[in-house]
C-alpha atoms as a PDB file:
ATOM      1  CA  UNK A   1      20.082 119.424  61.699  1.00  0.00           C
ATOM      2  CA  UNK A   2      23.915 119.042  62.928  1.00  0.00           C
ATOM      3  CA  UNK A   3      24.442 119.484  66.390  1.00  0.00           C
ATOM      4  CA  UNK A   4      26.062 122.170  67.577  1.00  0.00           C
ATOM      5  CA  UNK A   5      29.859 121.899  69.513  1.00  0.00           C
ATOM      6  CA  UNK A   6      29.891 122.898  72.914  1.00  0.00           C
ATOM      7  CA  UNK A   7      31.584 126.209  73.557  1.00  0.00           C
ATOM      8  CA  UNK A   8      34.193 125.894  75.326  1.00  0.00           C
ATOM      9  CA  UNK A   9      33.861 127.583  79.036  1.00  0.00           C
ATOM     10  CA  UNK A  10      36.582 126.335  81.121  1.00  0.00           C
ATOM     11  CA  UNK A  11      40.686 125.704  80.457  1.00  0.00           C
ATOM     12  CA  UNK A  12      42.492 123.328  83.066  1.00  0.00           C
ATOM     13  CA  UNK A  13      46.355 123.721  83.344  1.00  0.00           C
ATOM     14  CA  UNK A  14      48.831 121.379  84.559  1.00  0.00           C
ATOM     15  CA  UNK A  15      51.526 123.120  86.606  1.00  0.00           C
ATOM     16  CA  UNK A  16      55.189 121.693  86.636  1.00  0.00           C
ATOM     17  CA  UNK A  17      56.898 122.878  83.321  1.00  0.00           C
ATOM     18  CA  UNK A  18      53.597 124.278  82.592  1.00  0.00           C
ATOM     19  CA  UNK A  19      52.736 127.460  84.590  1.00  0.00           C
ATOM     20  CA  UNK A  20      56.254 126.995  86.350  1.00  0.00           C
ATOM     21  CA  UNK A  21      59.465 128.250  84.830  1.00  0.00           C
ATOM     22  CA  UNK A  22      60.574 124.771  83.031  1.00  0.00           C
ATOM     23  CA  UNK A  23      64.361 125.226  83.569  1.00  0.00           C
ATOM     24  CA  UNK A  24      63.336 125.396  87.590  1.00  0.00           C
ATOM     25  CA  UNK A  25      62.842 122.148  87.479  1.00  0.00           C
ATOM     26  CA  UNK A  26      66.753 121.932  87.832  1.00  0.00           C
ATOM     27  CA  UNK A  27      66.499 123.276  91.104  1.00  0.00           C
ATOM     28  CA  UNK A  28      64.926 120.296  92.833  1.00  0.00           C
ATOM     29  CA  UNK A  29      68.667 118.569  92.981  1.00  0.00           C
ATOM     30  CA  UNK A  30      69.876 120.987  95.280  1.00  0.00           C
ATOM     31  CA  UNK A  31      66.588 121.435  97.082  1.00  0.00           C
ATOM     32  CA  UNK A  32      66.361 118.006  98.338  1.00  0.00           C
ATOM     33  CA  UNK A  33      70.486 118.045  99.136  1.00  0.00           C
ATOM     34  CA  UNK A  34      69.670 120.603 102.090  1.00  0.00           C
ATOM     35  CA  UNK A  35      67.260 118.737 103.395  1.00  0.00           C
ATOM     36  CA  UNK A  36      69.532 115.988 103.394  1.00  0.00           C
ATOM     37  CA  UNK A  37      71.848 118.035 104.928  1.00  0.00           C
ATOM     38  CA  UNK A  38      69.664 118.930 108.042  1.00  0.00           C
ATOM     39  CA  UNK A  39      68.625 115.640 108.508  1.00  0.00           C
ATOM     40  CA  UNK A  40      72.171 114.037 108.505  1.00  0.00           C
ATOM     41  CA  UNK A  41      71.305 112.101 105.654  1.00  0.00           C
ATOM     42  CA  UNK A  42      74.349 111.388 102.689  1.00  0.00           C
ATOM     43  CA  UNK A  43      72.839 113.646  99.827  1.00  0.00           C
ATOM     44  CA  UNK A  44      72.909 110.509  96.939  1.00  0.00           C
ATOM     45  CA  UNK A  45      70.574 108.386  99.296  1.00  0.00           C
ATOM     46  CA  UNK A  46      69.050 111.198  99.608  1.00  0.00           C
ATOM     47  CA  UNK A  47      67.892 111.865  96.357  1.00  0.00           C
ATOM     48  CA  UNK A  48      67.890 108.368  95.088  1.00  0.00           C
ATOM     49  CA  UNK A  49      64.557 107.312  98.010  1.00  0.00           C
ATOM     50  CA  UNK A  50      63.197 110.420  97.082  1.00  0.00           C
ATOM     51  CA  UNK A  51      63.103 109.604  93.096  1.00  0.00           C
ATOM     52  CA  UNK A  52      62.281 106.290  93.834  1.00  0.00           C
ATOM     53  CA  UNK A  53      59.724 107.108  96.198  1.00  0.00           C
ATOM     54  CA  UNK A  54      58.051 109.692  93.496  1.00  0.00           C
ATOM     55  CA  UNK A  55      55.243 107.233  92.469  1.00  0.00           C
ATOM     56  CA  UNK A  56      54.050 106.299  95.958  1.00  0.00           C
ATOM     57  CA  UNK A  57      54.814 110.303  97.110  1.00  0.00           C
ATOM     58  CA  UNK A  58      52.042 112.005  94.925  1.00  0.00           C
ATOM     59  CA  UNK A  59      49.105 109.493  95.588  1.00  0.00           C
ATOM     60  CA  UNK A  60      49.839 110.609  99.293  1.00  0.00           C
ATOM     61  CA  UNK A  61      50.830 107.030 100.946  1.00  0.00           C
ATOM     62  CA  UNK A  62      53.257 108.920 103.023  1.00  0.00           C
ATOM     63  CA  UNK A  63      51.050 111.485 104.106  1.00  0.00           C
ATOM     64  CA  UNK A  64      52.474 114.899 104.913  1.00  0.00           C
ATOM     65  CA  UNK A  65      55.391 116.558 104.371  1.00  0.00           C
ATOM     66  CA  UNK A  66      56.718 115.922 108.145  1.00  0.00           C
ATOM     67  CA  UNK A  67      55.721 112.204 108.020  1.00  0.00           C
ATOM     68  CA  UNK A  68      56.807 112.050 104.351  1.00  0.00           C
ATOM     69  CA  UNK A  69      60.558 112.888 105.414  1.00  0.00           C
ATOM     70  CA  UNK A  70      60.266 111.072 108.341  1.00  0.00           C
ATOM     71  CA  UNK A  71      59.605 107.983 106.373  1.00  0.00           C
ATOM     72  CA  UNK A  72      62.551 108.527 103.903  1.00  0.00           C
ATOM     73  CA  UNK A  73      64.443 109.222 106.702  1.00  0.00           C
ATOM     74  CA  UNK A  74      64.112 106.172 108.342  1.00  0.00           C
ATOM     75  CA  UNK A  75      64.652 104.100 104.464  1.00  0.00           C
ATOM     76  CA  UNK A  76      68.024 106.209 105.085  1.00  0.00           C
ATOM     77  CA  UNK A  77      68.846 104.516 108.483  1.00  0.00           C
ATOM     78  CA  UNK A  78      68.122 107.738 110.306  1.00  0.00           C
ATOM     79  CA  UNK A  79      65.581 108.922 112.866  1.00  0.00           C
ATOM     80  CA  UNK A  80      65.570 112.490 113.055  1.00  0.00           C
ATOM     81  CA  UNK A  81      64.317 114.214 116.506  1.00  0.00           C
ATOM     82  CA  UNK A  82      61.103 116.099 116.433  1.00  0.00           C
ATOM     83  CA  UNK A  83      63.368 119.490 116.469  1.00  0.00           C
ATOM     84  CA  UNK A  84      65.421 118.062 113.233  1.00  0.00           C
ATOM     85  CA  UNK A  85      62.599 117.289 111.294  1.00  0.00           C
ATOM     86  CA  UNK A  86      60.630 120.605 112.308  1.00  0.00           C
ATOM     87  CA  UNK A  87      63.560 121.875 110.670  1.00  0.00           C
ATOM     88  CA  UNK A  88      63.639 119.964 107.858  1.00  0.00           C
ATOM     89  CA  UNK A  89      60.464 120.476 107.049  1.00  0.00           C
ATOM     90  CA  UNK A  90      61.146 123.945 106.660  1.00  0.00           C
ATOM     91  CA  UNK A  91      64.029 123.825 104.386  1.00  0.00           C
ATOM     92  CA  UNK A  92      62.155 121.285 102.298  1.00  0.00           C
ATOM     93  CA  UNK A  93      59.662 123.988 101.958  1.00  0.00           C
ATOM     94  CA  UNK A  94      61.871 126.267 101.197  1.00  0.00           C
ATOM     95  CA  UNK A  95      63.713 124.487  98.394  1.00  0.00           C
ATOM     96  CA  UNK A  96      60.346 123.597  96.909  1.00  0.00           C
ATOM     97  CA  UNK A  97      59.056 126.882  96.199  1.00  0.00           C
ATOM     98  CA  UNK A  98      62.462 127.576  94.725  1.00  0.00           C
ATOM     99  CA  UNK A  99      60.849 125.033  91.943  1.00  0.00           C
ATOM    100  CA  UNK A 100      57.729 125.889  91.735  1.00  0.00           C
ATOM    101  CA  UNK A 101      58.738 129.997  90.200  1.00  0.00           C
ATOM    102  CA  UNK A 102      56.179 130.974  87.609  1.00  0.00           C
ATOM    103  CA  UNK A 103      57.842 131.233  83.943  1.00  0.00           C
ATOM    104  CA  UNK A 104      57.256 134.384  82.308  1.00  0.00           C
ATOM    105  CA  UNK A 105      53.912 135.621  81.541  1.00  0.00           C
ATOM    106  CA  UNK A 106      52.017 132.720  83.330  1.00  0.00           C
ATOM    107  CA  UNK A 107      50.212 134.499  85.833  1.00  0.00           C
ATOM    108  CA  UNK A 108      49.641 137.404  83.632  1.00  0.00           C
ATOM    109  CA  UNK A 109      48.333 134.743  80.568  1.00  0.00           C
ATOM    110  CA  UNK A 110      45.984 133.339  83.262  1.00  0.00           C
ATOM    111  CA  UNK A 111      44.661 136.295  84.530  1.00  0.00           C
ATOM    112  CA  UNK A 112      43.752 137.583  81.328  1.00  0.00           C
ATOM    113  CA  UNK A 113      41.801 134.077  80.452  1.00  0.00           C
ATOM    114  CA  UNK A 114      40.288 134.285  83.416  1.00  0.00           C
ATOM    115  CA  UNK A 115      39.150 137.954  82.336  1.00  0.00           C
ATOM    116  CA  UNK A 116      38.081 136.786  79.144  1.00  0.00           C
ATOM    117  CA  UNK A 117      35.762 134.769  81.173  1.00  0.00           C
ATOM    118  CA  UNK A 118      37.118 130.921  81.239  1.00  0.00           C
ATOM    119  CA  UNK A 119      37.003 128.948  84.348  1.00  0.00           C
ATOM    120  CA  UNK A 120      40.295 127.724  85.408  1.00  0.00           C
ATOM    121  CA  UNK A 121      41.335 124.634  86.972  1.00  0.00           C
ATOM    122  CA  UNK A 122      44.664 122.785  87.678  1.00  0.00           C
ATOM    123  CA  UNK A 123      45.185 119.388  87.708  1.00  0.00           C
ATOM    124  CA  UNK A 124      48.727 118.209  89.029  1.00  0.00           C
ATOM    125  CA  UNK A 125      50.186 115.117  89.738  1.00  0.00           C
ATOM    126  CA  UNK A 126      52.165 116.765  92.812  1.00  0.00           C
ATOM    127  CA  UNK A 127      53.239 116.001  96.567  1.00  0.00           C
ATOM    128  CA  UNK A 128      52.338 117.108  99.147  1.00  0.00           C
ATOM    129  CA  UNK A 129      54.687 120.292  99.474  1.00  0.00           C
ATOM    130  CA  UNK A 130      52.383 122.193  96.925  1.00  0.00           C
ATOM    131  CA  UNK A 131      49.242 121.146  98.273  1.00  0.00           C
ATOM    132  CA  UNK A 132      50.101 122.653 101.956  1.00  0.00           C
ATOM    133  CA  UNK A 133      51.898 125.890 100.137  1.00  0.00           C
ATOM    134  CA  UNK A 134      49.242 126.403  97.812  1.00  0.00           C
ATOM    135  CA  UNK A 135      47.147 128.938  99.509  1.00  0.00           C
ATOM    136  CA  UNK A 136      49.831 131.332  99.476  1.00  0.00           C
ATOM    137  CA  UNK A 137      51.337 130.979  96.144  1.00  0.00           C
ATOM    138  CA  UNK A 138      50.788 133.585  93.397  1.00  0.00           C
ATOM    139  CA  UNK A 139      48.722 131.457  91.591  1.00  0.00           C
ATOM    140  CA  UNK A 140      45.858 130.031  94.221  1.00  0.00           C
ATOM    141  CA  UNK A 141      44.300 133.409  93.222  1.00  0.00           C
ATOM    142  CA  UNK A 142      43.874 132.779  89.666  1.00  0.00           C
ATOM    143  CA  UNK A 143      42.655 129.495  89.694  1.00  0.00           C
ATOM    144  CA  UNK A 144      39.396 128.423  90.577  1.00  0.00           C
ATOM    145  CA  UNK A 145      39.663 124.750  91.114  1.00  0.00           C
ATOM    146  CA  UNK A 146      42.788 123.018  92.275  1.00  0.00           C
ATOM    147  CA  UNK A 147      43.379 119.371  91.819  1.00  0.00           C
ATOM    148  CA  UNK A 148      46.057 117.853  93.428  1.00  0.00           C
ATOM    149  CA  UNK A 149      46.367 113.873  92.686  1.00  0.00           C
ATOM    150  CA  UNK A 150      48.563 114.002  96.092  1.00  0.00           C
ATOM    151  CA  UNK A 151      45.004 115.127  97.883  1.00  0.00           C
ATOM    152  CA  UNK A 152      42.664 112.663  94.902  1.00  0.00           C
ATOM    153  CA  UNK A 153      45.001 109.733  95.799  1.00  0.00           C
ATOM    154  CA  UNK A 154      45.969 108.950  92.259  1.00  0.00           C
ATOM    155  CA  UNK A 155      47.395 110.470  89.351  1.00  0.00           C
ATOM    156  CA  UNK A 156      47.652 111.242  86.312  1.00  0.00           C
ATOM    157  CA  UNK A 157      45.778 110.045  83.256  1.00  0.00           C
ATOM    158  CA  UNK A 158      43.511 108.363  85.747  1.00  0.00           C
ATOM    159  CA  UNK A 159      39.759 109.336  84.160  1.00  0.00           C
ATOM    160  CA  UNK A 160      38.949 110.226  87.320  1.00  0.00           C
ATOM    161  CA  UNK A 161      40.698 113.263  87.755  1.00  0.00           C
ATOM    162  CA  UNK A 162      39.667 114.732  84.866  1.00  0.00           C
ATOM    163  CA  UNK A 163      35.774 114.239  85.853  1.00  0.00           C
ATOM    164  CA  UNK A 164      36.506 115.709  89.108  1.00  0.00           C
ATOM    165  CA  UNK A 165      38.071 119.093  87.891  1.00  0.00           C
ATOM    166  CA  UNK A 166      35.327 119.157  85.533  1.00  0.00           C
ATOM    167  CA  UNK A 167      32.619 118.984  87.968  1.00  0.00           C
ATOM    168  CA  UNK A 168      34.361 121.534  90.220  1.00  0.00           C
ATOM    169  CA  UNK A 169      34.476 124.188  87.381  1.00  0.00           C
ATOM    170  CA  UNK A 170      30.652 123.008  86.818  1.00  0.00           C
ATOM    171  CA  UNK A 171      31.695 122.803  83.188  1.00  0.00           C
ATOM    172  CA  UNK A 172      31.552 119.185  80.624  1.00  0.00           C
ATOM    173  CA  UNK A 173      34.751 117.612  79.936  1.00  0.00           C
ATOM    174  CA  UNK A 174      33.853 118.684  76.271  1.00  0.00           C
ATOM    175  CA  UNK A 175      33.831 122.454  76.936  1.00  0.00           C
ATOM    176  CA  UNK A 176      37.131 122.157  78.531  1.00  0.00           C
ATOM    177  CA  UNK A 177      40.694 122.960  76.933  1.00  0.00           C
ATOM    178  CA  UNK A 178      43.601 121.076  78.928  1.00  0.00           C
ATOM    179  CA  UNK A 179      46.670 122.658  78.453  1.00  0.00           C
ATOM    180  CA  UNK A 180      50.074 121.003  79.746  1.00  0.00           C
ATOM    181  CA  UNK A 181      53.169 120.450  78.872  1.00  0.00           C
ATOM    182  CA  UNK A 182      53.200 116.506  77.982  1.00  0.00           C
ATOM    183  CA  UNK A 183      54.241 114.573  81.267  1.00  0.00           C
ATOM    184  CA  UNK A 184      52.040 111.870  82.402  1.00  0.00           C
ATOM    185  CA  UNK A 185      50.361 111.092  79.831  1.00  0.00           C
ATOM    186  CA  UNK A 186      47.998 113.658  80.575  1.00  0.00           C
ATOM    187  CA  UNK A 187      46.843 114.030  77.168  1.00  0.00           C
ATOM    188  CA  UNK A 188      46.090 111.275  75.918  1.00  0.00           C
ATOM    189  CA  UNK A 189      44.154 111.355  79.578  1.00  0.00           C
ATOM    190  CA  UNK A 190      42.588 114.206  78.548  1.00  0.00           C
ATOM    191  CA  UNK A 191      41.409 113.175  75.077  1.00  0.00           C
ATOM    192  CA  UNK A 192      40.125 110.277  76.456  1.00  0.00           C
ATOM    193  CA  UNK A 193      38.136 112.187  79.146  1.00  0.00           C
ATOM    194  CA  UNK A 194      36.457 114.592  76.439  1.00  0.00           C
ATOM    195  CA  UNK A 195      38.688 117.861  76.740  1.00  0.00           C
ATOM    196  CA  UNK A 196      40.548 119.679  74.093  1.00  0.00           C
ATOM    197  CA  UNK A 197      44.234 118.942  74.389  1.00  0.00           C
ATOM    198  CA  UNK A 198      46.651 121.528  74.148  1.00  0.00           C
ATOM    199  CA  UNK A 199      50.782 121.194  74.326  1.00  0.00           C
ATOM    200  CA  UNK A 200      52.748 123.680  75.620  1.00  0.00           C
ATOM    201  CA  UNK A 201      56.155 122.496  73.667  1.00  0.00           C
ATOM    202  CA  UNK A 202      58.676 124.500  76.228  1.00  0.00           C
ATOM    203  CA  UNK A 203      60.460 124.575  72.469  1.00  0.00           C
ATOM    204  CA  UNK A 204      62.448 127.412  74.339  1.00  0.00           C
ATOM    205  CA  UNK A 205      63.839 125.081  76.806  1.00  0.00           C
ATOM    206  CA  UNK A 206      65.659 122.480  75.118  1.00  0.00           C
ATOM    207  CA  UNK A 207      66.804 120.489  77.704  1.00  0.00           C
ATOM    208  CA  UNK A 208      63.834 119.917  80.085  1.00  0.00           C
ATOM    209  CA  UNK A 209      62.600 117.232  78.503  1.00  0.00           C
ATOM    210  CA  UNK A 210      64.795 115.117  80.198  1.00  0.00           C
ATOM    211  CA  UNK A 211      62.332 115.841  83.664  1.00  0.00           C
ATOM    212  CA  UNK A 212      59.194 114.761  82.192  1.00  0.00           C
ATOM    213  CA  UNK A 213      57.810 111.925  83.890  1.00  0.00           C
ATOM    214  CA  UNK A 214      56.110 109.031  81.508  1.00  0.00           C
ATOM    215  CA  UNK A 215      56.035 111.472  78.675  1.00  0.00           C
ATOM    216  CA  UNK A 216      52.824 111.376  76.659  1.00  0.00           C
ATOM    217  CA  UNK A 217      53.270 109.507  73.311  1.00  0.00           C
ATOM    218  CA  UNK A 218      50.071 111.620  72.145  1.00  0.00           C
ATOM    219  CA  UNK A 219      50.618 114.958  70.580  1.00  0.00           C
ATOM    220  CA  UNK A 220      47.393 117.143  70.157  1.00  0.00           C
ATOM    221  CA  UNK A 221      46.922 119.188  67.334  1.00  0.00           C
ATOM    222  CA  UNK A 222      47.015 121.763  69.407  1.00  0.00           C
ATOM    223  CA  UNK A 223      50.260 123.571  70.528  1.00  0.00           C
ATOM    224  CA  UNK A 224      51.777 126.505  71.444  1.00  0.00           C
ATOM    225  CA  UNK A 225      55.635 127.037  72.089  1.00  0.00           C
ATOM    226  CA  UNK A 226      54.720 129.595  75.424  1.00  0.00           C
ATOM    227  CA  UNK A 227      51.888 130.285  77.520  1.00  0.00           C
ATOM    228  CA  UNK A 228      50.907 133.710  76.069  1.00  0.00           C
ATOM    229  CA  UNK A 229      50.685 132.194  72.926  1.00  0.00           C
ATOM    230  CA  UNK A 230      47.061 129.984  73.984  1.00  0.00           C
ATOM    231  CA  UNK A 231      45.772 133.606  74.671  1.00  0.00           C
ATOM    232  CA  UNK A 232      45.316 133.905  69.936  1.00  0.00           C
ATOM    233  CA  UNK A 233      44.210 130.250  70.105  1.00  0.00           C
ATOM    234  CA  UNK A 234      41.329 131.101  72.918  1.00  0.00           C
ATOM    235  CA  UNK A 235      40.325 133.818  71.215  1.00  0.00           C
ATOM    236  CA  UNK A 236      39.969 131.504  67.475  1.00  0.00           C
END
């Protein structure tokens, strides 16, 4: 007798481009140019040690978002005062939940999974600006396990982040949708960790593809062009 295949319990999301509105992502330009702005910084050097820092950023080597501009600042030649950096902290913040908007129908879609009784988790290669926002953002409520790989100290497809949000839902890999949006080769990560792949295509949003990071040259079988529509493949 065949063995039967796990039921799936739990369905981890990624966030950028995923649960937030994808053409948001074009805010981050001008969010990082005031923050250059308060700290006297020129707004190209700005942005470029901020890309360029991106890698090192969301595995937390900088540490928090006050020490994390204080470093770039410095790269830039300039050393803020404690009142100029308060203050830049602030607008950073401030220009970062300007990205992070949900796109329409994500908190409803997860809300209603959560309803339908799955376990949710989130597993985003992120710095540290979400991680100290996240308690009051619209979506800490609707997910039950958070994984940041700013807080993990790595990132995405690292195996290990997959087996830790996982075993904080208390669910197998196997009984585990992932459900992103293709950046990071999360998965192909998540194949490889046991979960059920699912691409959101953002098929609506033609030109975000250009802000994925290290796009994932795996395509699941599974895909939906917007969030409501994993709510008919849940139910399959």
């Amino acid at each position: 007798m065949g063995l039967r295949p796990l039921r799936m319990r739990a369905v981890v999301f990624d966030f950028f481009g995923t649960l937030t509105d994808p053409v948001a992502e074009k805010e981050r330009r001008p969010a990082f140019d005031a923050t250059a702005g308060v700290l006297g910084i020129e707004p190209d050097v700005f942005y470029t040690a901020m890309s360029g820092s991106f890698p090192q950023r969301i595995v937390g080597a900088y540490g928090d978002t006050a020490a994390t501009l204080l470093a770039i600042a410095r790269s830039c030649g300039i050393s803020p005062t404690a009142a100029t950096l308060g203050a830049a902290v602030r607008t950073h913040h401030a220009g970062a939940e300007r990205v992070r908007r949900p796109r329409d129908g994500a908190l409803a879609t997860v809300d209603t999974i959560k309803r339908l009784g799955f376990r949710t988790g989130l597993l985003s290669d992120c710095s540290s600006e979400l991680c100290e926002a996240w308690p009051g953002t619209p979506y800490a409520p609707l997910i039950d396990e958070p994984v940041f790989s700013w807080r993990e100290r790595r990132r995405k497809p690292d195996p290990a982040l997959y087996a830790t949000v996982a075993a904080r839902l208390g669910v197998p890999p196997a009984s585990c949708w992932y459900v992103g949006d293709g950046g990071s080769r999360e998965h192909e990560g998540a194949r490889l960790a046991g979960m059920r792949p699912v691409l959101v295509t953002n098929v609506s949003y033609p030109g975000v593809a250009a802000f994925r990071t290290d796009p994932d040259s795996f395509i699941p079988p599974h895909r939906v062009d917007e969030l409501p529509d994993l709510l008919r493949l849940l139910r399959d």
